[in-house]
C-alpha atoms as a PDB file:
ATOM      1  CA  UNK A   1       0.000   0.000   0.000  1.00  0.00           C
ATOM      2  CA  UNK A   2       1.225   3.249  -0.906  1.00  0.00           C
ATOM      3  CA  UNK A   3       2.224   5.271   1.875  1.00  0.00           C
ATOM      4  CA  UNK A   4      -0.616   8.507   2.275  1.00  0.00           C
ATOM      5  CA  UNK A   5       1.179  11.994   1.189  1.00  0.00           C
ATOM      6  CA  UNK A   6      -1.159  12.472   4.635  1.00  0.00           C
ATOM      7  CA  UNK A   7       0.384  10.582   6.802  1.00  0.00           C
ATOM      8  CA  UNK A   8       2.017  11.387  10.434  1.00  0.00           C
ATOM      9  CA  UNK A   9       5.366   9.435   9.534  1.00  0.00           C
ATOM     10  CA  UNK A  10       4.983  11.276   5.826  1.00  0.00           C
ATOM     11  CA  UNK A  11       4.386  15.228   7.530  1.00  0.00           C
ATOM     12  CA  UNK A  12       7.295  14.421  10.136  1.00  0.00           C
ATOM     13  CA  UNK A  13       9.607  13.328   7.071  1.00  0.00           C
ATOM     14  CA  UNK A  14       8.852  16.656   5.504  1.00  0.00           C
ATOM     15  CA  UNK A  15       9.471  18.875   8.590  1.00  0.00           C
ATOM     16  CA  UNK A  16      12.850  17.503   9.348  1.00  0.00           C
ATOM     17  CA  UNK A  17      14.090  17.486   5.304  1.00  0.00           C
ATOM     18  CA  UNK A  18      12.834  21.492   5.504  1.00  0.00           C
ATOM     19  CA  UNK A  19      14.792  21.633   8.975  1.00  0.00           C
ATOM     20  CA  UNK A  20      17.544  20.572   7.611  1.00  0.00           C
ATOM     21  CA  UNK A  21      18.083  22.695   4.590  1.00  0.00           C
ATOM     22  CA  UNK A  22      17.302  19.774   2.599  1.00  0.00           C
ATOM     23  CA  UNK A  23      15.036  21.715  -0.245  1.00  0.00           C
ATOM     24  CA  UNK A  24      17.683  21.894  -2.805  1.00  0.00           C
ATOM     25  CA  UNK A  25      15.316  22.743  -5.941  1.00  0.00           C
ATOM     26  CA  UNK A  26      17.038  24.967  -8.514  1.00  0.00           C
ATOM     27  CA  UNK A  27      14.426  27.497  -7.690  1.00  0.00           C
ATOM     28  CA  UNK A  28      15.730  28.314  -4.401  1.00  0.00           C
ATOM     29  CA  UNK A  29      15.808  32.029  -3.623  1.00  0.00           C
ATOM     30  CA  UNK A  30      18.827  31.543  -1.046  1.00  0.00           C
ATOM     31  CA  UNK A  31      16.360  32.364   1.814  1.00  0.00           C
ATOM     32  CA  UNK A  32      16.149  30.143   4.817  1.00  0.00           C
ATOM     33  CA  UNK A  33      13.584  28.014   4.876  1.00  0.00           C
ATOM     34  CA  UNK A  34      12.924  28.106   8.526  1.00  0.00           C
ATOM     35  CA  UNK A  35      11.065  31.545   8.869  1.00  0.00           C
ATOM     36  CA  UNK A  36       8.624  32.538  12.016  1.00  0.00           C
ATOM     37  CA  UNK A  37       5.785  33.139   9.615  1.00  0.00           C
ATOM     38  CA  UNK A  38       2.551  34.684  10.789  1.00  0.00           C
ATOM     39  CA  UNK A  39      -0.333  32.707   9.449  1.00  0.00           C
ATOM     40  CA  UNK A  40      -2.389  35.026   7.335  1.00  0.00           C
ATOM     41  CA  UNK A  41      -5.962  34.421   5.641  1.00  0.00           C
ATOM     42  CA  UNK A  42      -6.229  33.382   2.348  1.00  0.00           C
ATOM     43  CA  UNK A  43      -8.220  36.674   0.863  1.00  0.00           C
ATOM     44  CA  UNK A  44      -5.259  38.772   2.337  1.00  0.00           C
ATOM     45  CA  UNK A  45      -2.858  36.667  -0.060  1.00  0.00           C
ATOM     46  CA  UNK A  46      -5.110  37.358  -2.870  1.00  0.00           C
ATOM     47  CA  UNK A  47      -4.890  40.873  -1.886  1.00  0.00           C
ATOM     48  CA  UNK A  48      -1.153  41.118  -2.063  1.00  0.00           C
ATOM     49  CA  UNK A  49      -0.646  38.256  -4.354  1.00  0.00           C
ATOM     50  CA  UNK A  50       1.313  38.884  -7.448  1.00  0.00           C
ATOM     51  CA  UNK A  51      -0.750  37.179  -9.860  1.00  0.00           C
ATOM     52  CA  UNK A  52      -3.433  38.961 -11.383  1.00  0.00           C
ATOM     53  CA  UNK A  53      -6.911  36.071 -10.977  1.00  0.00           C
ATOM     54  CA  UNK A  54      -9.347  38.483 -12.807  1.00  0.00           C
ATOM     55  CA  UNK A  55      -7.305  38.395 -16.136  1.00  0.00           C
ATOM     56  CA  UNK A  56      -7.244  35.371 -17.169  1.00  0.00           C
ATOM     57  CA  UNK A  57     -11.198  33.632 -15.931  1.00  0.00           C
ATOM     58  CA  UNK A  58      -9.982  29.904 -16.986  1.00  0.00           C
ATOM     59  CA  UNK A  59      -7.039  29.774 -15.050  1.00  0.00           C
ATOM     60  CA  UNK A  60      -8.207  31.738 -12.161  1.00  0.00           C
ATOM     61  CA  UNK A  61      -8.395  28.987  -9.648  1.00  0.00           C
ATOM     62  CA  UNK A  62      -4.785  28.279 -10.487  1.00  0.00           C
ATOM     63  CA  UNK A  63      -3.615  31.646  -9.819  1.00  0.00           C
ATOM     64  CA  UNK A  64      -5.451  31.660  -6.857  1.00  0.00           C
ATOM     65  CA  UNK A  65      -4.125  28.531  -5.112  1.00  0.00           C
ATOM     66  CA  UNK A  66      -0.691  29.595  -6.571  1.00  0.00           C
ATOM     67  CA  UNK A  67      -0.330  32.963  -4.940  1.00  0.00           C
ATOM     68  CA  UNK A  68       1.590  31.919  -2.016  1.00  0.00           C
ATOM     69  CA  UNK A  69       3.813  30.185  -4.175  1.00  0.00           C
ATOM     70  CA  UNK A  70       4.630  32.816  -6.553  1.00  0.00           C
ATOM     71  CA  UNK A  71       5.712  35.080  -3.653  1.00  0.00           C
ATOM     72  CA  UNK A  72       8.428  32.846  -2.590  1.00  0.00           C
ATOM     73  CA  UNK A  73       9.689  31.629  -6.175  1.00  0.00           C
ATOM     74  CA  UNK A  74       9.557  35.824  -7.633  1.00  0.00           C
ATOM     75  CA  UNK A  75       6.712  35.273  -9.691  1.00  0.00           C
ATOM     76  CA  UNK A  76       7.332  32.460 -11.686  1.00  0.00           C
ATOM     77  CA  UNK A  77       6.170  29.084 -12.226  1.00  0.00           C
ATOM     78  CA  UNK A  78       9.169  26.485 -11.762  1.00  0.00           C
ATOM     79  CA  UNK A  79       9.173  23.163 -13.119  1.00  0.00           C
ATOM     80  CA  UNK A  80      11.179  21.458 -10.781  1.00  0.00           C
ATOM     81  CA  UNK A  81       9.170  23.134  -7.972  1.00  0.00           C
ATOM     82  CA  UNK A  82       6.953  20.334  -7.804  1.00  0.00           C
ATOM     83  CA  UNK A  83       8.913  16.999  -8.546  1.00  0.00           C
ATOM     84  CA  UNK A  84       7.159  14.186  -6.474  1.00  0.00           C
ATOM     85  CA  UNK A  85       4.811  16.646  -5.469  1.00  0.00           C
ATOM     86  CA  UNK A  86       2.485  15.792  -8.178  1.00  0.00           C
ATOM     87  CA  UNK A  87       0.320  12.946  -6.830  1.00  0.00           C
ATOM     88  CA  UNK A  88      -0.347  15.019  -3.487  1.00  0.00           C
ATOM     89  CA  UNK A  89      -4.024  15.214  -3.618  1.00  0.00           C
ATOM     90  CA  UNK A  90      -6.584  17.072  -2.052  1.00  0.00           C
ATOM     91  CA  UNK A  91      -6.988  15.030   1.528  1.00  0.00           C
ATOM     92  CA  UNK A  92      -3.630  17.169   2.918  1.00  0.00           C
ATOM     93  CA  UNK A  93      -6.298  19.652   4.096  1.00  0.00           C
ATOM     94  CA  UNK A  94      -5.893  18.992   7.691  1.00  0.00           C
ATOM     95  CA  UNK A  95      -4.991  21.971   9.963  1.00  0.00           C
ATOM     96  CA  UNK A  96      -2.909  19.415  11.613  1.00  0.00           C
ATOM     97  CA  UNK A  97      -0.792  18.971   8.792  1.00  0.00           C
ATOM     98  CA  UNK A  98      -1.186  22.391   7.117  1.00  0.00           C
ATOM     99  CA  UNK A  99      -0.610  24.594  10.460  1.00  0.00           C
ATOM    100  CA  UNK A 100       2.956  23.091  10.967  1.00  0.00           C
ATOM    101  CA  UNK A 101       4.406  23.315   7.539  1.00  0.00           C
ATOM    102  CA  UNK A 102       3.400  26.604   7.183  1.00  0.00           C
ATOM    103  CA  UNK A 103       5.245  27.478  10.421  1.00  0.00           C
ATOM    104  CA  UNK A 104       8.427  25.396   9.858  1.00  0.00           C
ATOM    105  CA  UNK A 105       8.417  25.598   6.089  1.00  0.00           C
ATOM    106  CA  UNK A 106       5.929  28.731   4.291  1.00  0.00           C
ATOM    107  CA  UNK A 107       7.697  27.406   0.699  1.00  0.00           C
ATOM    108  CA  UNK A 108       6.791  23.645   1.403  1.00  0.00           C
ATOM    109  CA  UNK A 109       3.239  24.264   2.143  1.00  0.00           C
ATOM    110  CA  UNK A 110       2.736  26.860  -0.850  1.00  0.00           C
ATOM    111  CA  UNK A 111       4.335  23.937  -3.201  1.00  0.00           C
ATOM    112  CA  UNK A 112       1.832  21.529  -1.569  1.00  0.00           C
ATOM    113  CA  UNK A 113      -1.137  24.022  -1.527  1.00  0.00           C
ATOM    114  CA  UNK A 114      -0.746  24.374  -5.076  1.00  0.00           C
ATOM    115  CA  UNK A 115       0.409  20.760  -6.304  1.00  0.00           C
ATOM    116  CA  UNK A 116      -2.983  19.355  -6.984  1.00  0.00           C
ATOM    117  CA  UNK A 117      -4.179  22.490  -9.160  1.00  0.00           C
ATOM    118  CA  UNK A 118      -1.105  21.999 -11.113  1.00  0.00           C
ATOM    119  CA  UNK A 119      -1.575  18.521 -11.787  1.00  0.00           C
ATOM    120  CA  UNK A 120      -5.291  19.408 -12.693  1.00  0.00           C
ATOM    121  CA  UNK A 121      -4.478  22.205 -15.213  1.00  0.00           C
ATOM    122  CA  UNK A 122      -2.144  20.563 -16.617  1.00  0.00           C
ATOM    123  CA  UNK A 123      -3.453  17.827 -17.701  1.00  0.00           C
ATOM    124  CA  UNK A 124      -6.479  19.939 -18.604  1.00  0.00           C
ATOM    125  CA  UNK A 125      -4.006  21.782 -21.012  1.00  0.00           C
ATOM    126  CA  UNK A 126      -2.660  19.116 -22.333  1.00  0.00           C
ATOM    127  CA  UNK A 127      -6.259  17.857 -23.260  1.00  0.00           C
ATOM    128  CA  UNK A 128      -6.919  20.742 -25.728  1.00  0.00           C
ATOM    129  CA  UNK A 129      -9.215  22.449 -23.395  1.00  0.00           C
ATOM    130  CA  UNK A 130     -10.480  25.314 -25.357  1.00  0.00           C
ATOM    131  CA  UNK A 131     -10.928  28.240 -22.605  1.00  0.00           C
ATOM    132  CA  UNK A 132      -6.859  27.230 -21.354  1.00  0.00           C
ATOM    133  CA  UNK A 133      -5.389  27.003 -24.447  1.00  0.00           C
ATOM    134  CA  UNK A 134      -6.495  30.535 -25.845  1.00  0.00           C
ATOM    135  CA  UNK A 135      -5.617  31.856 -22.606  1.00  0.00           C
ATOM    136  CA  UNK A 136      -2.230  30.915 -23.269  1.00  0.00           C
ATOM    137  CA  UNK A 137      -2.215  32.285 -26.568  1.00  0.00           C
ATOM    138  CA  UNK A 138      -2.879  35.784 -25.169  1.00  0.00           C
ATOM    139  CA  UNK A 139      -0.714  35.490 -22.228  1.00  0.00           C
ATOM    140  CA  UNK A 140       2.461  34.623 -25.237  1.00  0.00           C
ATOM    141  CA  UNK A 141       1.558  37.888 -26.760  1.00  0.00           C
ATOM    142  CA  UNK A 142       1.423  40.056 -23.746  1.00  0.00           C
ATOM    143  CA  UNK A 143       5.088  37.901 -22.922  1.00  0.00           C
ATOM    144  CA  UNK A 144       6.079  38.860 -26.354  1.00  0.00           C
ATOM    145  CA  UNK A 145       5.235  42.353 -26.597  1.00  0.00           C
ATOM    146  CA  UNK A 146       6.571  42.566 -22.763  1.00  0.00           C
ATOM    147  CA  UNK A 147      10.160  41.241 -23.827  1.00  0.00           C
ATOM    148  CA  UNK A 148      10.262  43.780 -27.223  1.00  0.00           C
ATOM    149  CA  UNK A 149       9.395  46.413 -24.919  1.00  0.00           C
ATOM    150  CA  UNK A 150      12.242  45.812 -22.122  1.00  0.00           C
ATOM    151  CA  UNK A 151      14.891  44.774 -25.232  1.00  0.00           C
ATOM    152  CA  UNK A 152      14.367  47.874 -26.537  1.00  0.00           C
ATOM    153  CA  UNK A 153      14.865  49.729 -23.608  1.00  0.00           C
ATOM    154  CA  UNK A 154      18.313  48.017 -22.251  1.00  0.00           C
ATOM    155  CA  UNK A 155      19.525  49.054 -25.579  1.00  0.00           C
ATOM    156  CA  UNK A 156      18.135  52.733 -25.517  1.00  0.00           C
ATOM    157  CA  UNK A 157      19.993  53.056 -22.049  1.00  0.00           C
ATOM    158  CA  UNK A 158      23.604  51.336 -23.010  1.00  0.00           C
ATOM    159  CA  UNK A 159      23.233  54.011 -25.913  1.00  0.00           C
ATOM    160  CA  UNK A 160      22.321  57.116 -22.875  1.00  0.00           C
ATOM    161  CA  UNK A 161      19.002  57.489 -24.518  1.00  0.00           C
ATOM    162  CA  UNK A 162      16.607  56.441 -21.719  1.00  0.00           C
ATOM    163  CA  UNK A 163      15.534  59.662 -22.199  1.00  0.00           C
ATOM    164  CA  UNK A 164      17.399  61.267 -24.830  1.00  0.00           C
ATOM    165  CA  UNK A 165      19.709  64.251 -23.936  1.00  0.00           C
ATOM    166  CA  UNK A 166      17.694  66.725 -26.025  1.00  0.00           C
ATOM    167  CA  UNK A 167      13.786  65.821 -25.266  1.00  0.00           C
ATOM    168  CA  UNK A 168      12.280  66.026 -28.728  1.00  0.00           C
ATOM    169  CA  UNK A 169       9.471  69.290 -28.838  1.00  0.00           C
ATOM    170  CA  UNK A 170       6.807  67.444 -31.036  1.00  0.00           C
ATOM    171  CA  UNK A 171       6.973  64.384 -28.456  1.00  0.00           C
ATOM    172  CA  UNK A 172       4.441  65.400 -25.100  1.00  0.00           C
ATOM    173  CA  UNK A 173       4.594  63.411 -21.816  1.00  0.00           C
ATOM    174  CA  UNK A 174       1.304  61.366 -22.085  1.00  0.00           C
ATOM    175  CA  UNK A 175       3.084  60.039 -25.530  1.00  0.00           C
ATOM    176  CA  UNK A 176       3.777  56.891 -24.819  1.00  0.00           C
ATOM    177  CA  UNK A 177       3.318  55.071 -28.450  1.00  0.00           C
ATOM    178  CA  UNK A 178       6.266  53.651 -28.590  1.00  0.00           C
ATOM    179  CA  UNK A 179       5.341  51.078 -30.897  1.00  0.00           C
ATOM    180  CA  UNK A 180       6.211  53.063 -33.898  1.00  0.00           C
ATOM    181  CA  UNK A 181       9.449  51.826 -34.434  1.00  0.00           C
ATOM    182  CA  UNK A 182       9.575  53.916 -38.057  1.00  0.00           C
ATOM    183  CA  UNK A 183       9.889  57.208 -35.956  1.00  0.00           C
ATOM    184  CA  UNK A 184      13.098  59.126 -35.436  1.00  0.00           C
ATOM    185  CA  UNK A 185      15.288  56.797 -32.744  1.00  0.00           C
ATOM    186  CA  UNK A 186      14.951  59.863 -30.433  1.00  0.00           C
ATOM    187  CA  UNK A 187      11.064  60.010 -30.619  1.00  0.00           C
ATOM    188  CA  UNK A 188      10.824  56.444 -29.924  1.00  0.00           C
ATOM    189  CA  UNK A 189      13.324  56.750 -27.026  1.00  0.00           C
ATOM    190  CA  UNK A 190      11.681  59.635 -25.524  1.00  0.00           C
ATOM    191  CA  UNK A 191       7.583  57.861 -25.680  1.00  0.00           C
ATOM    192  CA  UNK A 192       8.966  54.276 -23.982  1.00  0.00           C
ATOM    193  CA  UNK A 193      10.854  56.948 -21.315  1.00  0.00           C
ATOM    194  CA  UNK A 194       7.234  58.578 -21.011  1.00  0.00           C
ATOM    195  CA  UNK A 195       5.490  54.302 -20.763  1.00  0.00           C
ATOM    196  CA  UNK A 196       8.139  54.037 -18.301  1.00  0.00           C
ATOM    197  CA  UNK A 197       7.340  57.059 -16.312  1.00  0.00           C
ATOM    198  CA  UNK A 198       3.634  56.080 -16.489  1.00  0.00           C
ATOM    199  CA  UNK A 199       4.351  52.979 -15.343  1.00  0.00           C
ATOM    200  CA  UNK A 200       5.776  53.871 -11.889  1.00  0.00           C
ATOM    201  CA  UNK A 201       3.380  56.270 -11.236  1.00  0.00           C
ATOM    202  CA  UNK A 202       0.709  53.492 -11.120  1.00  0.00           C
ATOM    203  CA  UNK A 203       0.254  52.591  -7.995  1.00  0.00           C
ATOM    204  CA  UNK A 204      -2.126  49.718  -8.968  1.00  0.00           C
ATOM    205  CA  UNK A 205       0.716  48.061 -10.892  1.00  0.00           C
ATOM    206  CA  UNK A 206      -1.336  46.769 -13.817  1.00  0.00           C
ATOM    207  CA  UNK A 207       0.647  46.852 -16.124  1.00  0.00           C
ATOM    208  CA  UNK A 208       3.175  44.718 -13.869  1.00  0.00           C
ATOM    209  CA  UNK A 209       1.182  42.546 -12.530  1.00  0.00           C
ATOM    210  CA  UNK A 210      -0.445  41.617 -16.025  1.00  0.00           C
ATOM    211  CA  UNK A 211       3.226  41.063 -17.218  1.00  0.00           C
ATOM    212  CA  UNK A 212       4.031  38.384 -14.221  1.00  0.00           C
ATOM    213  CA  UNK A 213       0.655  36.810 -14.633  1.00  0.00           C
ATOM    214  CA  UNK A 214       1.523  36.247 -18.189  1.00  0.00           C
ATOM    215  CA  UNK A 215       4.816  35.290 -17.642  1.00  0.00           C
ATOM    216  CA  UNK A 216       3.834  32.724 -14.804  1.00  0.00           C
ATOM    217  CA  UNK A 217       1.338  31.392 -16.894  1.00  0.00           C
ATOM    218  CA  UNK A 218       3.590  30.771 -20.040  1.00  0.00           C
ATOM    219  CA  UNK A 219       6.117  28.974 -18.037  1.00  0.00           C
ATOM    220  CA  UNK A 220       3.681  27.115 -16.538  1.00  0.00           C
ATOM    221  CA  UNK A 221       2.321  25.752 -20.247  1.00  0.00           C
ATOM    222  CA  UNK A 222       5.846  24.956 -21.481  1.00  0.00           C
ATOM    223  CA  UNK A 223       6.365  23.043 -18.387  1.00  0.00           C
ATOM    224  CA  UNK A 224       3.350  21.204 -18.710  1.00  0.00           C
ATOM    225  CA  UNK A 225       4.563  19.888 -22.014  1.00  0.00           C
ATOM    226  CA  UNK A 226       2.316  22.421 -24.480  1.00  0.00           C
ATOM    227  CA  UNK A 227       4.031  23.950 -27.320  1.00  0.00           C
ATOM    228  CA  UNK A 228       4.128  27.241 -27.385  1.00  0.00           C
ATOM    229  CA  UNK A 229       2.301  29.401 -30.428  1.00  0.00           C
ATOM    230  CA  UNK A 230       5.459  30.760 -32.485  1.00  0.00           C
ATOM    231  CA  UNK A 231       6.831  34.099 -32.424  1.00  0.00           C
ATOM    232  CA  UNK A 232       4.467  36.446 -33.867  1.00  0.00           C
ATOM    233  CA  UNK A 233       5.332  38.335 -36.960  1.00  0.00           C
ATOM    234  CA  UNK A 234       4.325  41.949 -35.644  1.00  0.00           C
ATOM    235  CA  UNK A 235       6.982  41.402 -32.624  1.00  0.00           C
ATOM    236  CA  UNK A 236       9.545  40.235 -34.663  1.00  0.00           C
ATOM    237  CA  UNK A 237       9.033  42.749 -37.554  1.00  0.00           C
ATOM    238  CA  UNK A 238       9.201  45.522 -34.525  1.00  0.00           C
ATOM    239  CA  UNK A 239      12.731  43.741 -33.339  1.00  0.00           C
ATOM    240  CA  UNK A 240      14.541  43.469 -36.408  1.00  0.00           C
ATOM    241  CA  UNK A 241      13.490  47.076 -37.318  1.00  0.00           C
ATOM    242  CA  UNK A 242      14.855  49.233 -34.543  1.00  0.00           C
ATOM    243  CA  UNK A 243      17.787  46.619 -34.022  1.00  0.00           C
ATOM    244  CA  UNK A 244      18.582  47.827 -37.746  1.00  0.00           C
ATOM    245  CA  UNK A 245      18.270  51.411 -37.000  1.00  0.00           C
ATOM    246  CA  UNK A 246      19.862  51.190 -33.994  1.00  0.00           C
ATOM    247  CA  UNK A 247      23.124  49.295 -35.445  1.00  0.00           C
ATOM    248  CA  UNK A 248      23.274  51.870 -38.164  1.00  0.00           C
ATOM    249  CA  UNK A 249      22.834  54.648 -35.533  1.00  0.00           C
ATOM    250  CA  UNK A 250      25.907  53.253 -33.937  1.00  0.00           C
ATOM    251  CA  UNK A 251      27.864  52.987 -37.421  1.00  0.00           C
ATOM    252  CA  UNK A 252      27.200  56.717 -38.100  1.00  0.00           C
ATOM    253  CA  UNK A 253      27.852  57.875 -35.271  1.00  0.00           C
ATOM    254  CA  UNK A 254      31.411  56.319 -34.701  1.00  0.00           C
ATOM    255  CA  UNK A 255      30.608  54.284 -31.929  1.00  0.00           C
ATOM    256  CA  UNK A 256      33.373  51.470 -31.749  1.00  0.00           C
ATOM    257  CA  UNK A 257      33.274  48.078 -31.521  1.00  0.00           C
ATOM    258  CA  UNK A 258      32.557  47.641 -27.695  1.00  0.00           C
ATOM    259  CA  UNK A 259      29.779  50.103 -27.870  1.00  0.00           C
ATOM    260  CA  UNK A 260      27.860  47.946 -30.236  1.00  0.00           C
ATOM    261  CA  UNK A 261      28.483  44.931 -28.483  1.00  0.00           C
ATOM    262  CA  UNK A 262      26.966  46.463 -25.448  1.00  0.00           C
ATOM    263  CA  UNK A 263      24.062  47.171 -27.222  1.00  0.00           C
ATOM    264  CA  UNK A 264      23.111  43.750 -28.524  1.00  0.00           C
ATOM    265  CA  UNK A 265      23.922  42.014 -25.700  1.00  0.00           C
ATOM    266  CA  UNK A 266      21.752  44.782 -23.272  1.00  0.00           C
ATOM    267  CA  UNK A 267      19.282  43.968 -26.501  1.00  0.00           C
ATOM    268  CA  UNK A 268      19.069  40.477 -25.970  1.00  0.00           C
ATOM    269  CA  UNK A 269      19.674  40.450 -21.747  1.00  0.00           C
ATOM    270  CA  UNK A 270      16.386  42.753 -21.910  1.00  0.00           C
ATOM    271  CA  UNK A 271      14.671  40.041 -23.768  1.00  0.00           C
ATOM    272  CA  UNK A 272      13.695  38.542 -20.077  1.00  0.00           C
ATOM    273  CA  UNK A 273      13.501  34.972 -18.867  1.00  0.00           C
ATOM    274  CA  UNK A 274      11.395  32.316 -19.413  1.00  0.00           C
ATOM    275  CA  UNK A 275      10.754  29.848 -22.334  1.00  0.00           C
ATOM    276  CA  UNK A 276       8.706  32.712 -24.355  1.00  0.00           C
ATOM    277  CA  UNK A 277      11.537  35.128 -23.996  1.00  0.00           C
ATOM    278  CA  UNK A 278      13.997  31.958 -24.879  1.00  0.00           C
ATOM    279  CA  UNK A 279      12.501  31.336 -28.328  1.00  0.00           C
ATOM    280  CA  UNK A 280      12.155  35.079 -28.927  1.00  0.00           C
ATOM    281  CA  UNK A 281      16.139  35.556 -28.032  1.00  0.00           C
ATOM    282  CA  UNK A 282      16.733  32.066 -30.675  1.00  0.00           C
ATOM    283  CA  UNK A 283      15.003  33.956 -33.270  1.00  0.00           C
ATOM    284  CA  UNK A 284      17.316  37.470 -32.695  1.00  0.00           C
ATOM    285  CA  UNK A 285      19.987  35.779 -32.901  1.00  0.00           C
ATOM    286  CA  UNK A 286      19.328  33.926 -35.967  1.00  0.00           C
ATOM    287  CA  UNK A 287      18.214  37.245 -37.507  1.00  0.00           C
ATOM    288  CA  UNK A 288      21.343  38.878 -36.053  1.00  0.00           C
ATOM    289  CA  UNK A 289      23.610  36.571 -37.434  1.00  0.00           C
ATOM    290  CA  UNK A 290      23.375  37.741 -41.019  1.00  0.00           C
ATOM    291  CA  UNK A 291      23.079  41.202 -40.003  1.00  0.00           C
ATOM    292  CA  UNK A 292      25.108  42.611 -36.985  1.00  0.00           C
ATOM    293  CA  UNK A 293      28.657  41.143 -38.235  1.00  0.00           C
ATOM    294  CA  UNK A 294      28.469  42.933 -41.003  1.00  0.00           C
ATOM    295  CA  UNK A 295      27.957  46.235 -39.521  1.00  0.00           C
ATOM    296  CA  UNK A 296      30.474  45.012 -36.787  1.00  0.00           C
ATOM    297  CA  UNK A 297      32.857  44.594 -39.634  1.00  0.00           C
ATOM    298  CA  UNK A 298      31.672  48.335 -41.401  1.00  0.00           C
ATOM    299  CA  UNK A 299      32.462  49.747 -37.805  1.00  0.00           C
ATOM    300  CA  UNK A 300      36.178  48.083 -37.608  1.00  0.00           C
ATOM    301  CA  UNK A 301      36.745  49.103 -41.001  1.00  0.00           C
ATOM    302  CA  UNK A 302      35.828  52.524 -40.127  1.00  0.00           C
ATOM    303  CA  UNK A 303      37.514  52.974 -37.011  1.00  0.00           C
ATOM    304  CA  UNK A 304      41.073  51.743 -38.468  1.00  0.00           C
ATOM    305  CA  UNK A 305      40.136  54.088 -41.384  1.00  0.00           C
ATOM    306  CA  UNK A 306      40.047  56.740 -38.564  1.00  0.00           C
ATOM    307  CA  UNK A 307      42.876  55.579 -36.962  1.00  0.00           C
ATOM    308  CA  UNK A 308      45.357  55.922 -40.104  1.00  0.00           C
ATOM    309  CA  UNK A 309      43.743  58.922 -41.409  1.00  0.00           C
ATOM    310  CA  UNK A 310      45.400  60.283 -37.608  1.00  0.00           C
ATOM    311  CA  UNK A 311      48.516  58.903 -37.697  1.00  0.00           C
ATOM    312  CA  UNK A 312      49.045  60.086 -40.909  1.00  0.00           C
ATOM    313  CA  UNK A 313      48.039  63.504 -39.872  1.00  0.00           C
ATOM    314  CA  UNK A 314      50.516  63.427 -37.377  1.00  0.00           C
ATOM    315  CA  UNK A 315      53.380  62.332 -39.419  1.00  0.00           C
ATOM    316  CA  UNK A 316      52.397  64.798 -41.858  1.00  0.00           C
ATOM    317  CA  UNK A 317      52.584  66.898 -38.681  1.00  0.00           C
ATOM    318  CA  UNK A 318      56.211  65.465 -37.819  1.00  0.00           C
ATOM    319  CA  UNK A 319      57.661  66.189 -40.840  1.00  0.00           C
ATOM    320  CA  UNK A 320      56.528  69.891 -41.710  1.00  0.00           C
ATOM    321  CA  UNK A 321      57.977  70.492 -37.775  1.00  0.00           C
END
């Protein structure tokens, strides 16, 4: 007979591995696991959860149950977070067994608060389930257009133009389309400074906390097995366009080899984590490969062109002395 997840023996062997240090998951934050927790209800959690539930209806109950998990894993759904967790069902409801691993171990319990959901939806996923898979699809493209937005902006600040130096007149502070990648570099600069601005004024964090509830929610498909819908054009159309202008930017202006180097990679480091942002950075580089050595090579070519037109000057210089 299969010993119960439930069991005395079972909760004991728990509380001494957490004790111990024992929870060696990848997704450890570094924090001790032993923490003097207060126990708090569970619509307080909602309250201060990370996860947005009212986004995305189908998965609500997931996000829901997952809340006290997401605070201690920053927001993100971890695969390995739940090995042998999976077949935990629904009878570890006792306070007897809840109240102590909240108190010994907050991260254990929130794993095995939320194992059963995870098994559920996943397999639900997996199934086809109509509502859950097209609530996937959205939460890729609010992941995609999330990871465009925050490329473009670690490469705007390696190149000191998060804002630009010179604000541009025609651009006003509620501007914030920064979409339009065909605009002068400085316009589109200045509007993502002015989403960024509008952003941290918000003391709702909606914007944020639909960005993490995506994000958690994408992970949590790829984990589950589901393939991802591919990169959409309109993101990738955006990325290759200001990449472009931006490399040529660079070329005209001078800037040397390191400079452009610390663009690209700020480019690509801005792309964010997660499997979503993963095939997103595959498909840069791929793009990038054809592209940025040869205005890598242009740049070298110009600099040593530089170079030698000064050393010549000073010979020239040399000589007449």
């Amino acid at each position: 007979k299969p010993q119960s997840f439930c069991e005395p023996a079972f909760v004991s062997k728990l509380l001494r591995a957490s004790l111990m240090g024992c929870d060696n998951s990848p997704d450890s934050t570094g924090q001790p696991l032993v923490r003097a927790a207060p126990l708090a209800d569970d619509t307080a959690a909602e309250d201060s959860g990370c996860l947005d539930e009212g986004l995305f209806r189908h998965f609500a109950p997931l996000l829901r149950v997952s809340q006290p998990y997401a605070s201690q894993s920053g927001c993100r759904f971890r695969h390995a977070s739940f090995d042998g967790l999976a077949d935990i069902g629904t009878s570890c409801t006792s306070e007897d067994v809840q109240r102590p691993l909240r108190v010994a171990s907050p991260r254990l319990a929130a794993k095995l608060g939320a194992a059963p959901a995870v098994s559920a939806f996943a397999a639900r996923l997996r199934d086809g389930e109509e509502g859950l898979v097209e609530e996937v699809e959205r939460a890729h493209r609010v992941v995609m257009a999330e990871s465009v937005r925050n490329a473009m902006k670690g490469m705007f600040q390696s190149m000191e133009m998060f804002p630009p130096k010179t604000p541009p007149p025609e651009v006003y502070d509620t501007d914030c389309t920064f979409e339009d990648v065909y605009a002068p570099l400085p316009v589109v600069a200045q509007r993502l400074y002015n989403d960024e601005v509008r952003r941290l004024l918000d003391g709702s964090q909606r914007l944020y906390r639909r960005a993490v509830t995506a994000a958690f929610l994408v992970d949590f498909a790829e984990c589950a097995g589901v393939a991802l819908p591919p990169v959409p054009e309109t993101y990738m159309s955006m990325l290759q366009e200001v990449s472009t202008r931006v490399a040529d930017e660079l070329q005209r202006s001078g800037a040397d080899r390191a400079a452009q180097q610390g663009a690209r990679t700020a480019f690509l480091k801005g792309l964010g984590r997660g499997a979503a942002a993963d095939a997103l950075r595959h498909e840069v580089k791929k793009w990038w490969a054809g592209r940025w050595p040869s205005v890598l090579l242009a740049s070298a070519v110009g600099t040593a062109a530089l170079l030698g037109a000064r050393a010549m000057a000073a010979q020239r210089g040399r000589v007449q002395a």
